[in-house]
Protein backbone atom coordinates (compact mmCIF):
# COMPACT_ATOMS: atom_id res chain seq x y z
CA UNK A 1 -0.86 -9.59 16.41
CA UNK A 2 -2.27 -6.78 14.33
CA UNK A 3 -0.71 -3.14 15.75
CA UNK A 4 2.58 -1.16 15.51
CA UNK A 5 5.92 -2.65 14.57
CA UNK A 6 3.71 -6.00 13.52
CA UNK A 7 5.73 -8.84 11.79
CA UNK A 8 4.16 -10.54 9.23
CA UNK A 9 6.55 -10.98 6.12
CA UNK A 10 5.05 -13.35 3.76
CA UNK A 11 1.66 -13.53 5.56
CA UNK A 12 -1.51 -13.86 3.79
CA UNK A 13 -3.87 -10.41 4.93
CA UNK A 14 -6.07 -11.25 1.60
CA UNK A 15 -9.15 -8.84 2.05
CA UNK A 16 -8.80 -8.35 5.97
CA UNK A 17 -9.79 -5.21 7.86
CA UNK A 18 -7.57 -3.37 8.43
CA UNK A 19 -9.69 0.21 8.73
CA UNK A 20 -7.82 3.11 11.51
CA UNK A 21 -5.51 0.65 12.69
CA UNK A 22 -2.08 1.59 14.04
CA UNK A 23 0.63 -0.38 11.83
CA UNK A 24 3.94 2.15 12.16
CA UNK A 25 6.57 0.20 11.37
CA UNK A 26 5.21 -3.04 10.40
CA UNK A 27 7.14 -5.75 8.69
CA UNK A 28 5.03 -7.31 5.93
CA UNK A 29 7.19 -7.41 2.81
CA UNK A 30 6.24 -9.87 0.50
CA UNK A 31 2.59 -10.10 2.39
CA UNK A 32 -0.38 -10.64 0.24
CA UNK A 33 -2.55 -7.91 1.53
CA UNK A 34 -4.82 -8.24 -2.09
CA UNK A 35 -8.22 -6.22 -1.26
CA UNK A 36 -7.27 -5.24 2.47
CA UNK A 37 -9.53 -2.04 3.47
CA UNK A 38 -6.46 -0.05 4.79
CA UNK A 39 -8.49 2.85 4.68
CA UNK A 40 -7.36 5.43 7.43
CA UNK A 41 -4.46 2.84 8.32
CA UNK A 42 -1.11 4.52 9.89
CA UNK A 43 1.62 2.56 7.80
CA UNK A 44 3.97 5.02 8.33
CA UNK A 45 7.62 3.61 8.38
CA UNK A 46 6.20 0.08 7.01
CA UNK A 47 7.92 -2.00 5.15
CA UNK A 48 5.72 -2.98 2.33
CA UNK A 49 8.76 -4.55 0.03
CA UNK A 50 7.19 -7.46 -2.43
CA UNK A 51 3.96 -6.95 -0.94
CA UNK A 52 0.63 -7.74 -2.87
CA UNK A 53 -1.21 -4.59 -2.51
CA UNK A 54 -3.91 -5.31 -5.67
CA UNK A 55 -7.57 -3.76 -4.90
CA UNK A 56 -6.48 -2.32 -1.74
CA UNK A 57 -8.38 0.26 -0.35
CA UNK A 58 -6.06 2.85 0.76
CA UNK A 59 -7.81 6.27 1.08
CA UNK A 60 -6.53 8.12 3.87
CA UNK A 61 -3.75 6.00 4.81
CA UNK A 62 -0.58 7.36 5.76
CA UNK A 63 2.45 6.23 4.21
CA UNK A 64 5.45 8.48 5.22
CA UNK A 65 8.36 6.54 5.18
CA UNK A 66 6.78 3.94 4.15
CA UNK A 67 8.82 1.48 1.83
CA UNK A 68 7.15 0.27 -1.15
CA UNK A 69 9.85 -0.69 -3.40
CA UNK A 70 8.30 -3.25 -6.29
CA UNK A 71 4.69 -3.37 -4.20
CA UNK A 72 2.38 -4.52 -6.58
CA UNK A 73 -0.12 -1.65 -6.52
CA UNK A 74 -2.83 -2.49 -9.15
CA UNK A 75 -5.95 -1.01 -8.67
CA UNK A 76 -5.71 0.46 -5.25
CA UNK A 77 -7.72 3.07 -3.84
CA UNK A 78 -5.72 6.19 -3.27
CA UNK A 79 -7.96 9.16 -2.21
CA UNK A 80 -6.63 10.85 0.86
CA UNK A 81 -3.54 8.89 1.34
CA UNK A 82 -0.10 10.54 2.24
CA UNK A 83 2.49 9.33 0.13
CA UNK A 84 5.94 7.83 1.44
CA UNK A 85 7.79 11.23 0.58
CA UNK A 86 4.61 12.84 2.14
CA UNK A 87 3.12 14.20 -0.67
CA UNK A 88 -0.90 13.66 -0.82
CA UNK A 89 -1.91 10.85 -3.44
CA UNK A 90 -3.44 10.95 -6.65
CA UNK A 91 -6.67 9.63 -7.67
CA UNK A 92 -5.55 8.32 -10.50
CA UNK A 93 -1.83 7.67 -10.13
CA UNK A 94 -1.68 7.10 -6.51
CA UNK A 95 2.51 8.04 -5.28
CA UNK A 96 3.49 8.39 -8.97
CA UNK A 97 4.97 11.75 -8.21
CA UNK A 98 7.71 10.32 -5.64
CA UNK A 99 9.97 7.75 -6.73
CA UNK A 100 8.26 4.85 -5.71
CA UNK A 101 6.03 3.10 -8.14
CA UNK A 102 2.40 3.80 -8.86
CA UNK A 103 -0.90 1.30 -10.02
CA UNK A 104 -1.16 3.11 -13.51
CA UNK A 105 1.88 2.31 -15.28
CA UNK A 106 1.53 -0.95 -14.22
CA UNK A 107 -1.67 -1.22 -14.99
CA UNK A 108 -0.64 -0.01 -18.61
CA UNK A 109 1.61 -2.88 -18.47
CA UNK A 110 -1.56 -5.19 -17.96
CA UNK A 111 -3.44 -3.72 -20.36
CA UNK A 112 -0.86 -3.74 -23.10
CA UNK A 113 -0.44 -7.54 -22.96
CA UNK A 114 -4.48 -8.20 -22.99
């Protein structure tokens, strides 16, 4: 069942679409969510612990109070998207500002051991 308060911890969301939908307060830590369209999604309050995020398209989203503690976050699409602490996202470094992690020092990580 795809909506608010959803449970799907460790479930494999590879590339599904997930555009507008209504996930407040979803359970999907450790989910691989890898190239999800997420775009316009409301995530607020979701727990996205461990979760595969890679490619993700998440312009527009809203992730207040979302939890996103070690979410792999390489490559995702930020443009639009409120941040956990509420703060709009950056192009380029996504939530970087608030203490969660962001796709470019990661990414830095990546590119450092190619």
């Amino acid at each position: 069942m795809v909506g608010p308060e959803m449970f799907c911890e460790h479930g494999d969301l590879r590339g599904a679409e997930l555009e507008g939908r209504d996930l407040r307060g979803a359970q999907l830590t450790f989910a691989h969510l890898d190239g999800a369209n997420l775009k316009g999604a409301d995530l607020r309050g979701a727990s996205l612990v461990l979760t595969h995020l890679g490619g993700a398209d998440l312009r527009g989203a809203d992730l207040r109070g979302a939890n996103l503690w070690r979410a792999e976050l390489i490559g995702v699409l930020w443009e639009g998207a409120r941040c956990p602490n509420g703060d709009k996202a950056d192009i380029e470094d996504g939530c970087g500002r608030s203490p969660w992690p962001s796709s470019k020092p990661a990414q830095k990580a990546v590119d450092a051991h190619q």
